[in-house]
Every structure is written in C-alpha cells, then in structure tokens.
N, C-alpha and C. Protein backbone atom coordinates (compact mmCIF):
# COMPACT_ATOMS: atom_id res chain seq x y z
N UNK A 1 83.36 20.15 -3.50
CA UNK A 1 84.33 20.08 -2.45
C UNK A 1 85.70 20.44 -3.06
N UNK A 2 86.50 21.47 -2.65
CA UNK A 2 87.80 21.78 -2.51
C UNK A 2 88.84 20.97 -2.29
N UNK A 3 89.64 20.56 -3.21
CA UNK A 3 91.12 19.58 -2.41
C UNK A 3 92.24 20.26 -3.25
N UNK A 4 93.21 19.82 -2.44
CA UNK A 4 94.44 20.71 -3.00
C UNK A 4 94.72 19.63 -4.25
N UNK A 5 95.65 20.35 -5.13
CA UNK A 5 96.17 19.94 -6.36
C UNK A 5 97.44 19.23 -6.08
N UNK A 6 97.64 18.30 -7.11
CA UNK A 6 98.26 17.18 -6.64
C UNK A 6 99.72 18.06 -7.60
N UNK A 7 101.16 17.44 -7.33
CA UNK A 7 102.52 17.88 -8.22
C UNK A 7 102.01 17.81 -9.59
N UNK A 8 101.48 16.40 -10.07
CA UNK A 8 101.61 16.17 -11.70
C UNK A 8 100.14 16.80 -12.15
N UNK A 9 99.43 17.82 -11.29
CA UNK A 9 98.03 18.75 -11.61
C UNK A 9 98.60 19.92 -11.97
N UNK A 10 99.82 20.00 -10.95
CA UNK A 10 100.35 21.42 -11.27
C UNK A 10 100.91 21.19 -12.15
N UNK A 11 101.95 20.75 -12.62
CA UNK A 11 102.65 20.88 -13.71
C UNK A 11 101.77 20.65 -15.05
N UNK A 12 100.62 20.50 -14.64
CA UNK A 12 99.68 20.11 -15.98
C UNK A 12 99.37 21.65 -16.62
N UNK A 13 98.66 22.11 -15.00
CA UNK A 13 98.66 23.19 -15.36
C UNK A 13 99.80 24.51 -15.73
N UNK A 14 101.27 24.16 -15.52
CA UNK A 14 102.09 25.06 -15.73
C UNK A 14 102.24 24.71 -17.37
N UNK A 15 102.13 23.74 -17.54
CA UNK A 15 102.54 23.27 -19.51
C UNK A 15 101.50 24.09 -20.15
N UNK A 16 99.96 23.91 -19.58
CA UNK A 16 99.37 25.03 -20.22
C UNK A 16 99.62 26.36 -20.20
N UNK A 17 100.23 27.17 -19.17
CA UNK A 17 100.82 28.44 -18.89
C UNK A 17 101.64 28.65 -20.20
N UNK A 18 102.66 27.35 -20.20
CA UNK A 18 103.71 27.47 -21.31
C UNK A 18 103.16 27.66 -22.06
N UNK A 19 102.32 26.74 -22.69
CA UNK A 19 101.88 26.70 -23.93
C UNK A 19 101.35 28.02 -24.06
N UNK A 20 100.32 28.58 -23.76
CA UNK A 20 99.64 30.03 -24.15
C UNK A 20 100.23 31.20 -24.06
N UNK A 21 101.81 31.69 -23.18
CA UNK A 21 102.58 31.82 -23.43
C UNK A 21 103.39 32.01 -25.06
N UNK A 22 103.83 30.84 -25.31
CA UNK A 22 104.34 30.74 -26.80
C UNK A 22 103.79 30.92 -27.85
N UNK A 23 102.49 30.20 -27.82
CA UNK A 23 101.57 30.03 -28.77
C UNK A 23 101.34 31.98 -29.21
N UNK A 24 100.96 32.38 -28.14
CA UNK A 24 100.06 33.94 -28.00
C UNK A 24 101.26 34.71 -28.50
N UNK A 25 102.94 34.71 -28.27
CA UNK A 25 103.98 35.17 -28.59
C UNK A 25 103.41 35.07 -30.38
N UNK A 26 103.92 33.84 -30.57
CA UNK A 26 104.34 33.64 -32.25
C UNK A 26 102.62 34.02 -32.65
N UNK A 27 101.64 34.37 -32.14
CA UNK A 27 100.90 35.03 -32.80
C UNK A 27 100.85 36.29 -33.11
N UNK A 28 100.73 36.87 -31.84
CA UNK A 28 101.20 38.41 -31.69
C UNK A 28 102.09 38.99 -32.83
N UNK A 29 103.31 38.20 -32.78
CA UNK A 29 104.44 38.36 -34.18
C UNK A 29 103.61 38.47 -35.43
N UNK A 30 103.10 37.54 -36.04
CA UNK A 30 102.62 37.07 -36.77
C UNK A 30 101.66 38.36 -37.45
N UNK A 31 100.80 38.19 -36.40
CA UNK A 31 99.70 39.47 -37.15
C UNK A 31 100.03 41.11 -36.69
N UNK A 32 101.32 41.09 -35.97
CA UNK A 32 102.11 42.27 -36.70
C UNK A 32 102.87 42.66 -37.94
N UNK A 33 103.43 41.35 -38.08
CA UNK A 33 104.12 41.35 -39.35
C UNK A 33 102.95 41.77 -40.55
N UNK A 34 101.69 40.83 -40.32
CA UNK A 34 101.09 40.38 -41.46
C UNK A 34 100.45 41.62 -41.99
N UNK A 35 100.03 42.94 -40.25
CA UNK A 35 99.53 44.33 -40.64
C UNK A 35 100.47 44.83 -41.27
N UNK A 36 102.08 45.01 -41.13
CA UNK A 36 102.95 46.10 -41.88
C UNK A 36 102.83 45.13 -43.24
N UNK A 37 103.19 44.31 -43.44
CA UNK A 37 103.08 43.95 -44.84
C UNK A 37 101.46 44.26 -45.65
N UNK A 38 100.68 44.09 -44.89
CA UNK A 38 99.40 44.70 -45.57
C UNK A 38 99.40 46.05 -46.27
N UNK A 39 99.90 47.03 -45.06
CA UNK A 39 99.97 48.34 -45.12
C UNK A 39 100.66 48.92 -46.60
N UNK A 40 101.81 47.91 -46.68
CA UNK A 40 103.35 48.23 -47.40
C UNK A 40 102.34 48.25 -48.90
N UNK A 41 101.68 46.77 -48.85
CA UNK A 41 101.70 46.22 -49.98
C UNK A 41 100.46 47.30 -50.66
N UNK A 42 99.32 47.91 -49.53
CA UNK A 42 98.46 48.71 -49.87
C UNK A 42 98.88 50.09 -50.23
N UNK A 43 99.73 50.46 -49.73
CA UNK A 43 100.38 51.64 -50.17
C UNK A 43 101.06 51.82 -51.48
N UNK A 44 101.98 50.47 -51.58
CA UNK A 44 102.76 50.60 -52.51
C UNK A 44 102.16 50.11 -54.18
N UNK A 45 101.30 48.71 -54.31
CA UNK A 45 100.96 48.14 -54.89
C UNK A 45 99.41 48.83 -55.28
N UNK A 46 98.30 49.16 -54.23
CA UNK A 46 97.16 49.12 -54.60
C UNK A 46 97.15 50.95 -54.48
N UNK A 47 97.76 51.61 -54.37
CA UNK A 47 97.46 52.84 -54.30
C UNK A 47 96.85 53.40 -53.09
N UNK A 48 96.85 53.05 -52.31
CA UNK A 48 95.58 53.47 -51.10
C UNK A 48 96.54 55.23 -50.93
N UNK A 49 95.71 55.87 -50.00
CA UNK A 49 96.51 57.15 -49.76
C UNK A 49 96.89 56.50 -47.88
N UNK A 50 97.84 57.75 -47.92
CA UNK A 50 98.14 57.33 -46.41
C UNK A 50 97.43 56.93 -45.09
N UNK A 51 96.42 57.85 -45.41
CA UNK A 51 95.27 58.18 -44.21
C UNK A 51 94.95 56.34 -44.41
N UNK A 52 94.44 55.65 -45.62
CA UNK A 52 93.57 54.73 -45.87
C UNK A 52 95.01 53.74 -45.40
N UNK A 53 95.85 53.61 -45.61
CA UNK A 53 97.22 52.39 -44.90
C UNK A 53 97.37 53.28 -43.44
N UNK A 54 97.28 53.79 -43.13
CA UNK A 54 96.98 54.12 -41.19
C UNK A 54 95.93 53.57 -40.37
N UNK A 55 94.85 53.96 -41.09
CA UNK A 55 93.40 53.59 -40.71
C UNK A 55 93.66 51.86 -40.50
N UNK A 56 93.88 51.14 -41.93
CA UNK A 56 94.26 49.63 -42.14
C UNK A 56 95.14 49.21 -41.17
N UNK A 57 96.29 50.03 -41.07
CA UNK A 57 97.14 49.31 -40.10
C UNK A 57 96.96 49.09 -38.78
N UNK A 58 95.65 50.24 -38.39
CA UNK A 58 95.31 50.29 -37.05
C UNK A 58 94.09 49.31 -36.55
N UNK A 59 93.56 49.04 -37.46
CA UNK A 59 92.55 48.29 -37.30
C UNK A 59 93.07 47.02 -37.35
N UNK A 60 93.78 46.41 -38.25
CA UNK A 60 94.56 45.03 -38.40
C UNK A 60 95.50 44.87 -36.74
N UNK A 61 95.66 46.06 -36.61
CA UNK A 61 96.48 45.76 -35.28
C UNK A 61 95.33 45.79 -34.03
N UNK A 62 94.29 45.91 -33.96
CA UNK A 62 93.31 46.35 -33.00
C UNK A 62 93.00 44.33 -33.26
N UNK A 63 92.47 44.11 -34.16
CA UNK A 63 91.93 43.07 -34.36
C UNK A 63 93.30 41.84 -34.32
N UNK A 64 94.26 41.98 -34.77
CA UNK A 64 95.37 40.96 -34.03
C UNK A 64 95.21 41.01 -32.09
N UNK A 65 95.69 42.24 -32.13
CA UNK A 65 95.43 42.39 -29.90
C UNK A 65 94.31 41.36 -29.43
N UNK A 66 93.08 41.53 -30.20
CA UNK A 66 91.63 41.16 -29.86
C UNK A 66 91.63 39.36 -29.75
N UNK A 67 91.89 39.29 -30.80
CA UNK A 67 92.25 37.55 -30.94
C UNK A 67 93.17 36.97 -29.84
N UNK A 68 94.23 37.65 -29.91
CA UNK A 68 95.34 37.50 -29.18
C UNK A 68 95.06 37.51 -27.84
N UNK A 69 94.17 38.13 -27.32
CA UNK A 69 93.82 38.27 -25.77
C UNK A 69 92.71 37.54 -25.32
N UNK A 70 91.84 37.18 -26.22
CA UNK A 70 90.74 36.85 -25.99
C UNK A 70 90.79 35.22 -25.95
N UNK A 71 92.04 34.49 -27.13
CA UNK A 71 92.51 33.48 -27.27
C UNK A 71 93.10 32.54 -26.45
N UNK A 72 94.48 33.73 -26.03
CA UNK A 72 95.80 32.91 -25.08
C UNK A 72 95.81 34.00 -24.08
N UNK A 73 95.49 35.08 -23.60
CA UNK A 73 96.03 36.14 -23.10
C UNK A 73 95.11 35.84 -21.46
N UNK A 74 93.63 35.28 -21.72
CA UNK A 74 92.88 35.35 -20.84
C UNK A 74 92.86 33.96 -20.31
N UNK A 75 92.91 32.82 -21.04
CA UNK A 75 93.32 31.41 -20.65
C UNK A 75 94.27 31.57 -19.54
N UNK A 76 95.41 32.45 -20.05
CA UNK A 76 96.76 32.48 -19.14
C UNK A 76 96.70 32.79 -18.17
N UNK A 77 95.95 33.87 -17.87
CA UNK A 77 95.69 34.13 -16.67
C UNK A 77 95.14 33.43 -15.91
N UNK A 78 93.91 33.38 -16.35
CA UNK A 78 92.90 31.90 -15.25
C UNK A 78 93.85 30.51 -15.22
N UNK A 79 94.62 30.18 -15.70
CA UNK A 79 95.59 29.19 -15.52
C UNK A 79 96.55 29.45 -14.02
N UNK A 80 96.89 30.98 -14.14
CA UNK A 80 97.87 31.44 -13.33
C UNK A 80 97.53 31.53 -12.20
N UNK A 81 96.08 31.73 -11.78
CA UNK A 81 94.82 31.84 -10.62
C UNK A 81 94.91 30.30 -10.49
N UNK A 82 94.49 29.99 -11.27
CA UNK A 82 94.34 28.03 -10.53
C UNK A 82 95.72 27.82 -10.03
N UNK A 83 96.96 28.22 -10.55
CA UNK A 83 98.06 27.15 -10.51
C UNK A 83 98.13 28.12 -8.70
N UNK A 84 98.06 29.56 -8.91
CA UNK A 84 98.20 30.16 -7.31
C UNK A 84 97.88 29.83 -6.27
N UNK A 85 95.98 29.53 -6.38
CA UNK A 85 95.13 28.99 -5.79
C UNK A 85 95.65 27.34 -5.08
N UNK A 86 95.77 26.62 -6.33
CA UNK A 86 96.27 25.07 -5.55
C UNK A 86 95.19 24.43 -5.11
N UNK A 87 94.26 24.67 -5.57
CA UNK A 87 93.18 23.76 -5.39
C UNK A 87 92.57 23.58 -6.93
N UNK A 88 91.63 22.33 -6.36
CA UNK A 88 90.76 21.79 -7.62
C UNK A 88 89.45 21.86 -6.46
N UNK A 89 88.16 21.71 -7.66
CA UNK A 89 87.03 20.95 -7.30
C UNK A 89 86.59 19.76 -7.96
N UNK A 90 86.09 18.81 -6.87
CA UNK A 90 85.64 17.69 -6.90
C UNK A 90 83.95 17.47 -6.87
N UNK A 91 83.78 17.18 -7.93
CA UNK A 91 82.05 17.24 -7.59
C UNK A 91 81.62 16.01 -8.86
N UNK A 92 80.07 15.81 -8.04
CA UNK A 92 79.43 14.95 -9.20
C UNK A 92 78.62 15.78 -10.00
N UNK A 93 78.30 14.99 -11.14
CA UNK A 93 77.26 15.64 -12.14
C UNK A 93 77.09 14.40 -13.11
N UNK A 94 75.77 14.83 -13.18
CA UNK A 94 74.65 13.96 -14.60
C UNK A 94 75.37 14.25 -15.45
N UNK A 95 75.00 13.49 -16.61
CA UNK A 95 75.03 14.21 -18.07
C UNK A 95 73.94 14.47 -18.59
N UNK A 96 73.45 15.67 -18.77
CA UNK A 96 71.95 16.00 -19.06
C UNK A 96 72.19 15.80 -20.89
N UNK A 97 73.23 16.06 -21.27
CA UNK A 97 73.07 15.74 -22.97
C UNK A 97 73.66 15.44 -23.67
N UNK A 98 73.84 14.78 -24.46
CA UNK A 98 75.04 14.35 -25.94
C UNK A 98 74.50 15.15 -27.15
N UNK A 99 75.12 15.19 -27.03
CA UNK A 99 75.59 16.41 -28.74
C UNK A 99 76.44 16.06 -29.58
N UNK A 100 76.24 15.20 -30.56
CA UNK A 100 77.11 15.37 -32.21
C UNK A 100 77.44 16.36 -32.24
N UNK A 101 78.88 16.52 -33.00
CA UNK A 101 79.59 17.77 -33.84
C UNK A 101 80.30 16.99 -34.75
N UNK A 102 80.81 17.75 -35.45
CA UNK A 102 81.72 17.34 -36.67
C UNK A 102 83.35 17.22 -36.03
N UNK A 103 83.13 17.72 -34.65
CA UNK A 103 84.08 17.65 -34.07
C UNK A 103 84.32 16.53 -32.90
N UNK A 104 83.19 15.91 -32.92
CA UNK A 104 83.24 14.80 -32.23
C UNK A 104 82.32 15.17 -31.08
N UNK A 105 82.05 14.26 -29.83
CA UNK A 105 80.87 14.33 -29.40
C UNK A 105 80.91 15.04 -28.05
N UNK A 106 79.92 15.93 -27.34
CA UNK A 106 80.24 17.35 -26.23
C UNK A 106 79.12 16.59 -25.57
N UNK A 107 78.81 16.86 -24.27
CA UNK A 107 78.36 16.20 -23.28
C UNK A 107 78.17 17.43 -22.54
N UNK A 108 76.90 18.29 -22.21
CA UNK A 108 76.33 19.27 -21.34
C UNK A 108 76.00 18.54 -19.90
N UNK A 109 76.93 18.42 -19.04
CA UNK A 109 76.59 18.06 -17.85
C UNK A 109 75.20 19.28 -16.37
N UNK A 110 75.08 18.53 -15.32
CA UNK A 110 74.17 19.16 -14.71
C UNK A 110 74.43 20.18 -14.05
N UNK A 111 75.91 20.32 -13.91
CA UNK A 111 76.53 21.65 -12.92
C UNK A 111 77.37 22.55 -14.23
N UNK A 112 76.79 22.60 -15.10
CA UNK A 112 77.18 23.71 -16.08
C UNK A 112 78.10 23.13 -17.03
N UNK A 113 79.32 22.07 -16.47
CA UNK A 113 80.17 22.28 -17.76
C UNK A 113 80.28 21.50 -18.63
N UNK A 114 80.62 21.56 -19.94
CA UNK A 114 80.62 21.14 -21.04
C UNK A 114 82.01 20.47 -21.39
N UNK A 115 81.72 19.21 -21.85
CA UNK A 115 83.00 18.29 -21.61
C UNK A 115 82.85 17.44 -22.94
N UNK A 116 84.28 17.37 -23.50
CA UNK A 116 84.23 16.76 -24.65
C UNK A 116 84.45 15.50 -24.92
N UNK A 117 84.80 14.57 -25.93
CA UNK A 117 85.92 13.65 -26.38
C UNK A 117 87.02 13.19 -25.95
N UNK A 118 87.82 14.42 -26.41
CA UNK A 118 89.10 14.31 -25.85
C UNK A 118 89.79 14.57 -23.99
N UNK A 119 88.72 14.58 -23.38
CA UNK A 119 88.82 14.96 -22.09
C UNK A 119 88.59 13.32 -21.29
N UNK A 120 88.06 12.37 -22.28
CA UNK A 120 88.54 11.17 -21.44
C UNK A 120 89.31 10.42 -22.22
N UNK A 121 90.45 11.13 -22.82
CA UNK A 121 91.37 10.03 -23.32
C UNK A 121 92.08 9.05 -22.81
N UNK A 122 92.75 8.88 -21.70
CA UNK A 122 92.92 8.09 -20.37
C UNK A 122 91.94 6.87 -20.05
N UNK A 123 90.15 7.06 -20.17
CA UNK A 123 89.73 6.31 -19.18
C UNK A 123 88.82 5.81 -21.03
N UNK A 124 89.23 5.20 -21.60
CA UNK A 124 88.20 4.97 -23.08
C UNK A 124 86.96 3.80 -22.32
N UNK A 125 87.21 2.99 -21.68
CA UNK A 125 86.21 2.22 -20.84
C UNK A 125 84.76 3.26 -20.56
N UNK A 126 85.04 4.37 -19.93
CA UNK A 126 84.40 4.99 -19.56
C UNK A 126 83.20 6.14 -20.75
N UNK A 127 84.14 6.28 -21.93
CA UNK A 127 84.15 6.66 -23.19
C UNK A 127 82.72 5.86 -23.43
N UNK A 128 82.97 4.64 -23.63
CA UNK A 128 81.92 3.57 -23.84
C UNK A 128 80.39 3.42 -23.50
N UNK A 129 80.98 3.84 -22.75
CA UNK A 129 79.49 3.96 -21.14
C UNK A 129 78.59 4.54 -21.09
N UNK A 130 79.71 6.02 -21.12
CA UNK A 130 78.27 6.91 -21.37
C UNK A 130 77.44 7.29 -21.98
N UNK A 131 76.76 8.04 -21.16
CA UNK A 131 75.15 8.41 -22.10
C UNK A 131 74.85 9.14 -21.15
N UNK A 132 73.18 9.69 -21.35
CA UNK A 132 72.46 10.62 -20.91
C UNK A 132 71.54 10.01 -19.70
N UNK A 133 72.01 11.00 -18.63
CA UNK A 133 71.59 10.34 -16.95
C UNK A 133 72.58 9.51 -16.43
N UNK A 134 74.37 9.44 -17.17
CA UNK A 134 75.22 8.93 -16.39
C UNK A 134 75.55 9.69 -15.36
N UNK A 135 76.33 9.25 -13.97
CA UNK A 135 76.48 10.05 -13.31
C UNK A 135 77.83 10.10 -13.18
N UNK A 136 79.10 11.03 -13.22
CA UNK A 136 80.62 11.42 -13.23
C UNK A 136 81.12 11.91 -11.96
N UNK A 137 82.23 11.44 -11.81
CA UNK A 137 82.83 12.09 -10.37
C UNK A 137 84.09 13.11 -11.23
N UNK A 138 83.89 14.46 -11.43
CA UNK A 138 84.30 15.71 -11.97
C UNK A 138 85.58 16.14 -11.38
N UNK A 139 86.64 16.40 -11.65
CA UNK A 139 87.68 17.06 -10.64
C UNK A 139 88.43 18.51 -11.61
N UNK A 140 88.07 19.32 -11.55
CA UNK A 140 88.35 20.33 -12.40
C UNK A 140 89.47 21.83 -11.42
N UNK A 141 89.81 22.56 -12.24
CA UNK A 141 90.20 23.72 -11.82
C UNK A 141 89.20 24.74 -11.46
N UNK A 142 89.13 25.73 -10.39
CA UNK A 142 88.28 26.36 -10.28
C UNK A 142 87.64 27.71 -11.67
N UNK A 143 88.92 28.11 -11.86
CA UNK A 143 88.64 29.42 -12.94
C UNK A 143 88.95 28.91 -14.09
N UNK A 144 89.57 28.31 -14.60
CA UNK A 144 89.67 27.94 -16.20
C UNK A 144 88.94 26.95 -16.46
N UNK A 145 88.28 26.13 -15.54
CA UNK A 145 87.18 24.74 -15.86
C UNK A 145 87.95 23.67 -16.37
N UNK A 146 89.48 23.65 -16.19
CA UNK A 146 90.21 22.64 -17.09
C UNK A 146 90.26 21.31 -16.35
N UNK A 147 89.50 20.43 -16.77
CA UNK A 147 89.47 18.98 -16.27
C UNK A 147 90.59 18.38 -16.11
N UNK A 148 90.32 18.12 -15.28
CA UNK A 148 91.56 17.21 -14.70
C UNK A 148 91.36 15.57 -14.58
N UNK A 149 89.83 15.12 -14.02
CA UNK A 149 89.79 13.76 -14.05
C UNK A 149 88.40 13.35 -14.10
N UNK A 150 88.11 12.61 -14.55
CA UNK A 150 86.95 11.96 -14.79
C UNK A 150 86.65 10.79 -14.71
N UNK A 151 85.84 10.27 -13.41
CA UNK A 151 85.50 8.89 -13.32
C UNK A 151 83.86 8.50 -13.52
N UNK A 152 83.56 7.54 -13.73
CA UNK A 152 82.44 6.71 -13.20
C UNK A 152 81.88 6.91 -11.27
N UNK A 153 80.84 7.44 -11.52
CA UNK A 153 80.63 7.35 -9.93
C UNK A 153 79.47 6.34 -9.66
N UNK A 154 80.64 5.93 -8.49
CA UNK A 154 79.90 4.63 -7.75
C UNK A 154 79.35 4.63 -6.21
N UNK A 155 79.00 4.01 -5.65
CA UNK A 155 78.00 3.83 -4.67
C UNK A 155 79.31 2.93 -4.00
N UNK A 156 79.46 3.12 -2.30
CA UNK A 156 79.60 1.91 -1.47
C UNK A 156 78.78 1.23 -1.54
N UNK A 157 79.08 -0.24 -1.51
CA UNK A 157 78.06 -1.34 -0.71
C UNK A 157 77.23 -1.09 0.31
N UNK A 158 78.10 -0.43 1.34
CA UNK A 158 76.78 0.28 2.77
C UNK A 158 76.13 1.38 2.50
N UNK A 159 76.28 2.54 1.24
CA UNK A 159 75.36 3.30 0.83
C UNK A 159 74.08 2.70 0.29
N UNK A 160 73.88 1.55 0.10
CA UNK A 160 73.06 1.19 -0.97
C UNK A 160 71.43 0.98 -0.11
C-alpha cells in the first residue's frame, strides 16, 4: 500500500541527496587528481612512452567515472524519484533468513528486500526479537528501497 511521505521522510531523504552529492564530488576530484598524478609520475619517473601514460590516463579515468556512477551517481537519482514521487510503501513481510557477516547480521525478508543491523537502530527491542518466520510491518521508498520504518506486526484483538 502507497502513503504519502511524511516532512521528517523527506528531509531524510533530501540529506541523502546531500550526502551523495558531496561524497560523489570529493570523489570524482580525487580520482582525477590521482589519474594525472599517475600519468606524471609514469611518464616522468618510470619511463612509460606517451601512447602508454594516455592509454593509463584513460583508463584510470574510465574506471574513476565507473565507481563514481555506479556508487553515488545512481543512488542520487533514485533518491530524487522517491523524494518527487512523495510516496512510500507500506507492506508486511516474513523474515525468511538470518545471515552472519563480519559485518553484522542481514535478514532476507519474503518480498525481496534485504535489511540489515543498522536499519533498526531506533527500535533495539525489536533488534532482540527477531528471527526467522518473524513477521515486520516494512515502510520503505519505492526506487531506492531505503527504509524508513520498521515495526513488529501485530494483530487487533477482533482480528484474532
């Protein structure tokens, strides 16, 4: 189910705008700088011939773009679609699995998405709880999948 996004959803989602924004800037910089200094240092220091610091520089710059877009460039956008859009979805889902990482623990739910740790920092009660065959009340963005809230789902008394 569809509901519109609340002020402090949007601005959640505009901080991420920011953020990928800046972040994707001072990268971009970064692994331009880091190709001409490659180039300089291959030319000058290791002998390469020109053709071989062109080739290098073009590829170092192909592969900075690549990161760079694939990283912050495409986040940003699907951010920019949700924040346009103004809606979220609301839905339930199982947790069909827990998964260890070294990164802490990922949770494969029944409607596809994959939800971590740090996505119930807010509700640690809830942290506690789960396991495999809990059931979650989901509230996410449509195109970037960025969670927004996560509860325990419960039953009315007259559902029962």
């Amino acid at each position: 189910m569809e509901e519109k996004l609340t002020q402090e959803e949007l601005l959640l989602i505009e901080e991420g705008i920011s953020f990928h924004k800046t972040s994707g800037a001072k990268i971009l910089k970064g692994g331009i700088l880091a190709s001409v200094l490659a180039s300089i240092i291959g030319y000058t220091i290791m002998g390469f011939t020109l053709l071989d610091v062109v080739l290098m520089f073009l590829g170092l710059i192909l592969l900075t773009l690549y990161i760079w877009y694939s990283v912050f460039e495409r986040p940003k956008s699907r951010l920019k679609q949700d924040h346009n859009k103004g809606t979220k979805i609301v839905q339930a889902a199982t947790v069909k699995r827990v998964k260890n990482n070294s990164e802490g623990k990922f949770y494969q739910l029944s409607n596809g998405l994959k939800i971590k740790e740090s996505d119930f920092e807010e509700n640690q009660t809830l942290l506690e709880n789960i396991g495999k065959g809990k059931e979650l009340l989901l509230s996410y963005t449509p195109h970037h999948k960025m969670i927004l809230n996560i509860e325990e789902k419960t039953t009315a008394p007259n559902q029962i």
